[in-house]
Protein backbone atom coordinates (compact mmCIF):
# COMPACT_ATOMS: atom_id res chain seq x y z
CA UNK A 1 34.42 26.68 27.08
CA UNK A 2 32.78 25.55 23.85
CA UNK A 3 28.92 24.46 23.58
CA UNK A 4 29.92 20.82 23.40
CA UNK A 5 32.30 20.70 26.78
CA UNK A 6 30.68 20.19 29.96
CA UNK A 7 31.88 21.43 33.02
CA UNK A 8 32.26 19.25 35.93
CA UNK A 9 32.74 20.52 39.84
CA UNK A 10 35.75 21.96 41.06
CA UNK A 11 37.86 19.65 42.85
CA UNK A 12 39.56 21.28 45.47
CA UNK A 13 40.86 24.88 45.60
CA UNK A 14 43.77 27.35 44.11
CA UNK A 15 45.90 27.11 43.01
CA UNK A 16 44.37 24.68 40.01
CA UNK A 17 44.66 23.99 36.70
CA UNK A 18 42.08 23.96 34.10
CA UNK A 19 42.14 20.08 33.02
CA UNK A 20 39.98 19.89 29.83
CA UNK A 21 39.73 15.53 29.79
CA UNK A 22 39.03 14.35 26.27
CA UNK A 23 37.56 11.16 25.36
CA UNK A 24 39.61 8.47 23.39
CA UNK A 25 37.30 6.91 21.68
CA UNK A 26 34.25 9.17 20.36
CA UNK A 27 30.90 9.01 20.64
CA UNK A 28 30.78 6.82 24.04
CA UNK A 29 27.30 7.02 25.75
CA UNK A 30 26.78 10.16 28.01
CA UNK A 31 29.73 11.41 27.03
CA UNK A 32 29.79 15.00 25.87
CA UNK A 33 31.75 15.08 21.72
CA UNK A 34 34.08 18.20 23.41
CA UNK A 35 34.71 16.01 26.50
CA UNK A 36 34.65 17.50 30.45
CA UNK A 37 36.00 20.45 31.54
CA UNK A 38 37.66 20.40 35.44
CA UNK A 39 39.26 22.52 37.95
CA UNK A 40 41.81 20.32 39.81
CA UNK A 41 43.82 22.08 42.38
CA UNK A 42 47.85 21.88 41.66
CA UNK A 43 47.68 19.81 44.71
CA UNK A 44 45.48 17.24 43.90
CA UNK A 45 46.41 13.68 42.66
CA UNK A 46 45.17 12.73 39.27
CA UNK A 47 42.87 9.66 40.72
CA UNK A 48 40.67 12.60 41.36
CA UNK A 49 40.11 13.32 38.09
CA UNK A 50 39.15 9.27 37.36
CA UNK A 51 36.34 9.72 40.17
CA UNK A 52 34.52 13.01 39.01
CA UNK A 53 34.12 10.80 35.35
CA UNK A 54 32.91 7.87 37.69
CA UNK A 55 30.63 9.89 39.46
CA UNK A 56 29.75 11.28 35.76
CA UNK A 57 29.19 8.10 33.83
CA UNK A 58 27.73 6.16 36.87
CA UNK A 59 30.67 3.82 36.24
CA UNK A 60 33.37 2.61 38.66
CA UNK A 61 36.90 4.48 39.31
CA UNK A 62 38.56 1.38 38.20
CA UNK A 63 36.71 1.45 35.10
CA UNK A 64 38.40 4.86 33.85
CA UNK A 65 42.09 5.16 32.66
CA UNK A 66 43.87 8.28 32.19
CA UNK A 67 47.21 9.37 29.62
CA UNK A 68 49.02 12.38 28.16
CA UNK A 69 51.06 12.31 25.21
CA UNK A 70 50.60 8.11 24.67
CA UNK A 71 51.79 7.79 28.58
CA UNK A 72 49.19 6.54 31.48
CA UNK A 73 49.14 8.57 34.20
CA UNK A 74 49.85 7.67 37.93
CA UNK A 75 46.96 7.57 40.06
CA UNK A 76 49.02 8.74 42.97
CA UNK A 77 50.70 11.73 41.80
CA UNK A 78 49.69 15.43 40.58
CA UNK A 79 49.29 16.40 37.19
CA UNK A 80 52.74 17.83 38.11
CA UNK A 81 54.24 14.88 39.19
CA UNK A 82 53.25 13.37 36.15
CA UNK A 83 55.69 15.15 34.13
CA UNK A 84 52.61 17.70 32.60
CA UNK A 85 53.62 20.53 31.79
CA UNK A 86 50.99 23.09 33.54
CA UNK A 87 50.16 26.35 32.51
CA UNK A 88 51.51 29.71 33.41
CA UNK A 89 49.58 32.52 34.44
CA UNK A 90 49.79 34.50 31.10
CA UNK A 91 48.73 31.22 28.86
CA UNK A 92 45.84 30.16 31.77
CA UNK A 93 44.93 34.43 30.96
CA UNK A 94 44.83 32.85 26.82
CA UNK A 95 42.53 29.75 28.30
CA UNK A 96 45.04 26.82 27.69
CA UNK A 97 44.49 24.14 29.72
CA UNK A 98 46.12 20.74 30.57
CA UNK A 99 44.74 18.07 27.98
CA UNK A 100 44.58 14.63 29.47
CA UNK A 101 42.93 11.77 27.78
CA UNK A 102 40.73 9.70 29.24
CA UNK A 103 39.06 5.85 28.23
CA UNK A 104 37.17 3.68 29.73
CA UNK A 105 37.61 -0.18 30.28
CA UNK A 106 36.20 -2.46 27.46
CA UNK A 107 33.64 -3.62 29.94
CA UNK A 108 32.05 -0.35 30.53
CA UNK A 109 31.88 0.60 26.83
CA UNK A 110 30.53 -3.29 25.18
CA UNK A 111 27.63 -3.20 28.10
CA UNK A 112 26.98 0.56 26.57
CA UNK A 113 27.34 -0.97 23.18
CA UNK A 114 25.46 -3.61 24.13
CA UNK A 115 22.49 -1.31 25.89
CA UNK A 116 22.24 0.76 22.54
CA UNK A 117 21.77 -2.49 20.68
CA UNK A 118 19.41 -3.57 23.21
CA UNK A 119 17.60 -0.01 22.43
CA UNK A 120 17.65 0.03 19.15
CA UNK A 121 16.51 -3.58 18.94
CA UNK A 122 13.69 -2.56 21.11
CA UNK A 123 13.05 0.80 19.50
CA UNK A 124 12.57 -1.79 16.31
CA UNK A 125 10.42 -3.84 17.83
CA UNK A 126 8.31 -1.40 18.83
CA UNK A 127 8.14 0.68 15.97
CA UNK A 128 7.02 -3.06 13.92
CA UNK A 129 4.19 -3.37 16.91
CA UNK A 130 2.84 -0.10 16.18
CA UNK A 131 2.63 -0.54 12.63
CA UNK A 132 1.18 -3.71 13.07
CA UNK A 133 -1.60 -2.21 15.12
CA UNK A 134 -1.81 0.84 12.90
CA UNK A 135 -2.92 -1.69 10.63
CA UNK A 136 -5.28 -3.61 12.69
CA UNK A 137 -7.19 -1.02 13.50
CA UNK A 138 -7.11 0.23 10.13
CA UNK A 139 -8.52 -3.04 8.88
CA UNK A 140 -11.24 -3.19 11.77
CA UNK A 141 -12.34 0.49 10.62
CA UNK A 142 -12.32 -0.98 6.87
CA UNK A 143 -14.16 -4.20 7.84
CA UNK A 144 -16.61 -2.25 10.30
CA UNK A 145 -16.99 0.34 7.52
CA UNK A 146 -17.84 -2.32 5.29
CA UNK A 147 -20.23 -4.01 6.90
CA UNK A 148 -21.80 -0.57 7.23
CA UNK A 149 -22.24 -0.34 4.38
CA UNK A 150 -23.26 -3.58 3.34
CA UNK A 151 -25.72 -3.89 5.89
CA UNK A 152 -26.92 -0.20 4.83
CA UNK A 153 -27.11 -1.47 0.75
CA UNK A 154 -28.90 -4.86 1.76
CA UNK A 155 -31.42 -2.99 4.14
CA UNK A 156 -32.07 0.09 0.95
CA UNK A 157 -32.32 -3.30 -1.35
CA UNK A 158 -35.02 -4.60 1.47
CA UNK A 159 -36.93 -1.58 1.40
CA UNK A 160 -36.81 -1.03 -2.15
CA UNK A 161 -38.19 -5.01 -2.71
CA UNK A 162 -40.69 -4.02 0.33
CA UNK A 163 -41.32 -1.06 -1.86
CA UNK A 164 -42.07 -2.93 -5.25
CA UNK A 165 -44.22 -6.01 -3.38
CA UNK A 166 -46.49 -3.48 -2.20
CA UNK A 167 -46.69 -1.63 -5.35
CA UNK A 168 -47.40 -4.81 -7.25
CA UNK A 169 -50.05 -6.23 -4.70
CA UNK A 170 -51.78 -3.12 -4.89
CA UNK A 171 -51.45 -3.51 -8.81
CA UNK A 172 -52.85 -6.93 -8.51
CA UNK A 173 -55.55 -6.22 -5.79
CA UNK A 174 -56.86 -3.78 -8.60
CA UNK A 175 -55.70 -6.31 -11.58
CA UNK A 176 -57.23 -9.31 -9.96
CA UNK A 177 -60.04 -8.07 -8.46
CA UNK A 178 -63.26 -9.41 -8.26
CA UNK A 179 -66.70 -9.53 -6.77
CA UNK A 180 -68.72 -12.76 -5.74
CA UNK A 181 -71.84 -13.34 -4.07
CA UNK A 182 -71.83 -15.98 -2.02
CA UNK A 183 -74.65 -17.40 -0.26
CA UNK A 184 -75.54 -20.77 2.02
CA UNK A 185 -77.55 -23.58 0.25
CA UNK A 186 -80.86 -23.09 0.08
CA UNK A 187 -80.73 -19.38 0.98
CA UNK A 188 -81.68 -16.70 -0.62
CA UNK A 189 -79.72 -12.98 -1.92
CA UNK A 190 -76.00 -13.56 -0.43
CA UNK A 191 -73.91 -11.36 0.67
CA UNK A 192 -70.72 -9.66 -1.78
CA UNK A 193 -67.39 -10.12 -1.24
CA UNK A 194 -64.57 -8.16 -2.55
CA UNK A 195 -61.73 -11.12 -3.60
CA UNK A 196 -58.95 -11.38 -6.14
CA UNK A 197 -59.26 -14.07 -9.30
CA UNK A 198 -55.73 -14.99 -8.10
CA UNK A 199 -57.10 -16.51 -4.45
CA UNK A 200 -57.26 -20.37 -4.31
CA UNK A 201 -60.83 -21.74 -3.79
CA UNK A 202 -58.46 -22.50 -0.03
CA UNK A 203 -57.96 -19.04 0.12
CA UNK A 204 -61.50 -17.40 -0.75
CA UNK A 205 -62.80 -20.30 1.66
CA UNK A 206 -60.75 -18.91 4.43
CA UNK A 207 -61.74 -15.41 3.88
CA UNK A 208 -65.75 -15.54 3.40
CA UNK A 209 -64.98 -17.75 7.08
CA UNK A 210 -63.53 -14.46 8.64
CA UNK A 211 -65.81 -12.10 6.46
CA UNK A 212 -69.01 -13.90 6.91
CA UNK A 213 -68.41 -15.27 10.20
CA UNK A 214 -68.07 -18.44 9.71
CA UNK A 215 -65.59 -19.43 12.23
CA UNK A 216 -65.06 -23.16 13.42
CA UNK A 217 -66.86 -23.30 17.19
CA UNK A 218 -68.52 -25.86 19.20
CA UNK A 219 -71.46 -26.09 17.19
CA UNK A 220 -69.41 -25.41 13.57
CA UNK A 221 -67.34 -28.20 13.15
CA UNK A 222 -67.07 -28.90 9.89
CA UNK A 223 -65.49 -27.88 6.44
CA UNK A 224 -66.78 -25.62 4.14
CA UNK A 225 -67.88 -26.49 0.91
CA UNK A 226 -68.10 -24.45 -2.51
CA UNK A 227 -70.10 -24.59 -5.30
CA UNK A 228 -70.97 -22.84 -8.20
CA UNK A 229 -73.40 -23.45 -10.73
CA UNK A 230 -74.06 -26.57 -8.56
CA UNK A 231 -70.45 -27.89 -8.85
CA UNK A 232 -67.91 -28.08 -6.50
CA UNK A 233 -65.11 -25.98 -6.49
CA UNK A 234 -61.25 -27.21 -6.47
CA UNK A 235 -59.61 -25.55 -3.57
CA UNK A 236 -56.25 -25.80 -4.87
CA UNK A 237 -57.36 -24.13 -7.92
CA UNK A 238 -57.49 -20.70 -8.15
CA UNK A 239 -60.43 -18.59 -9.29
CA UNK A 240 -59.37 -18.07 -12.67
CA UNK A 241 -58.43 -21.42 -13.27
CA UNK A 242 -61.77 -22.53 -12.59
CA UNK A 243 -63.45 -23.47 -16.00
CA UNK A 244 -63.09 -22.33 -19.22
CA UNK A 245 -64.35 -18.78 -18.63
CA UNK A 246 -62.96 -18.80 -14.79
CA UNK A 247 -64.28 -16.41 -12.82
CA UNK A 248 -64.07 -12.82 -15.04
CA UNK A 249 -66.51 -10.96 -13.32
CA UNK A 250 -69.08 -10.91 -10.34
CA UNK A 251 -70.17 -14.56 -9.99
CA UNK A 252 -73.02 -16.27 -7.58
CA UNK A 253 -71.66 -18.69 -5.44
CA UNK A 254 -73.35 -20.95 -3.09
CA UNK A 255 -71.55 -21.85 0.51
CA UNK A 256 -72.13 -24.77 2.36
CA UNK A 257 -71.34 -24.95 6.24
């Protein structure tokens, strides 16, 4: 028996013949290309033959049809009986075998037909799903990547514009800075104060407040009040802007509470 015959049960006992069933039409689904190989005892009628492919295919007995040589075979009668020749013992010794054809009803082979369409359809489908997801998750990597990296640029651009404020504040705290002293009306000495030129008369108001404390409480409710050189001082203005020399080195300056 050759690799692409498969052997079905015996069906019934000696003396047999070797019945080698052949499909008509090739490639039908679970059907072997070298067809089935079966042991039918000389007695046997032929519709045993149709059942072991039933039982094979799943199908019903009805569904199969048998023929030799062009000629359908009688269900009812022995390979014999149905005018096949059958082996002698010297060419059973050489392996021949009775060939009988086999096919199966239309029905049985468009719902195959239709079943590997139905697969293949399917086997589409899914094979366009996976792609489809292949690439969704390939674009949510790229966009999560992305923003990575985005995120990891804008927060190195952060610390780099964190990085150059503080270098130029400190460059201005030493550009602009200056020294006052500021003292209350009618008092005497002051007190220095380390500012910047750059500070709004607001701004150097605020600090000799916290600096001096000068805090608004219960008994401090008003505004505070600078002068120099017996003027008042803009407070939007800032220390260099004041006057024509501004304020280009250590200054009095007079506070009033």
């Amino acid at each position: 028996m050759s690799d692409n015959e498969e052997l079905l049960p015996d069906i019934g006992g000696d003396p047999h013949n070797v019945v080698h069933l052949m499909p008509v039409t090739a490639g039908l689904e679970g059907v072997p290309s070298g067809g089935f190989v079966v042991k039918l005892a000389k007695a046997s009628k032929v519709e045993a033959l149709k059942d072991a492919v039933a039982v094979r295919l799943s199908i019903e007995r009805g569904d199969v049809k048998l023929a030799h040589e062009g000629e359908d075979l009688d269900d009812q009668k022995t390979v014999k009986e149905n005018s096949i020749c059958e082996p002698g013992p010297a060419a059973r010794r050489r392996g021949e075998k009775v060939s009988i054809m086999f096919m199966l009803d239309s029905r049985v082979t468009d719902a195959a037909a239709d079943a590997r369409k139905k697969a293949a359809e399917d086997a589409t489908v899914a094979l366009m799903q996976g792609r489809l997801e292949a690439e969704r998750l390939k674009k949510e990597q790229e966009d999560r990547q992305r923003k990575e990296e985005e995120e990891a640029k804008a927060k190195e651009r952060k610390r780099l514009e964190d990085e150059a404020a503080e270098k130029q504040q400190a460059e201005d705290r030493v550009k602009n800075r200056r020294v006052i002293r500021a003292a209350a009306l009618g008092g005497g000495g002051g007190q220095e104060v380390v500012t910047a030129s750059n500070f709004t008369v607001q701004e150097l108001a605020r600090q000799l407040c916290r600096e001096l404390g000068m805090l608004r409480d219960e008994g401090h409710q008003g505004g505070l009040l600078l002068l120099h050189n017996g003027q008042p001082l803009n407070g939007r203005q800032t220390l260099q802007e004041q006057g024509p020399q501004g304020f280009k080195s250590s200054m009095p300056a007079r506070s009033e509470q």
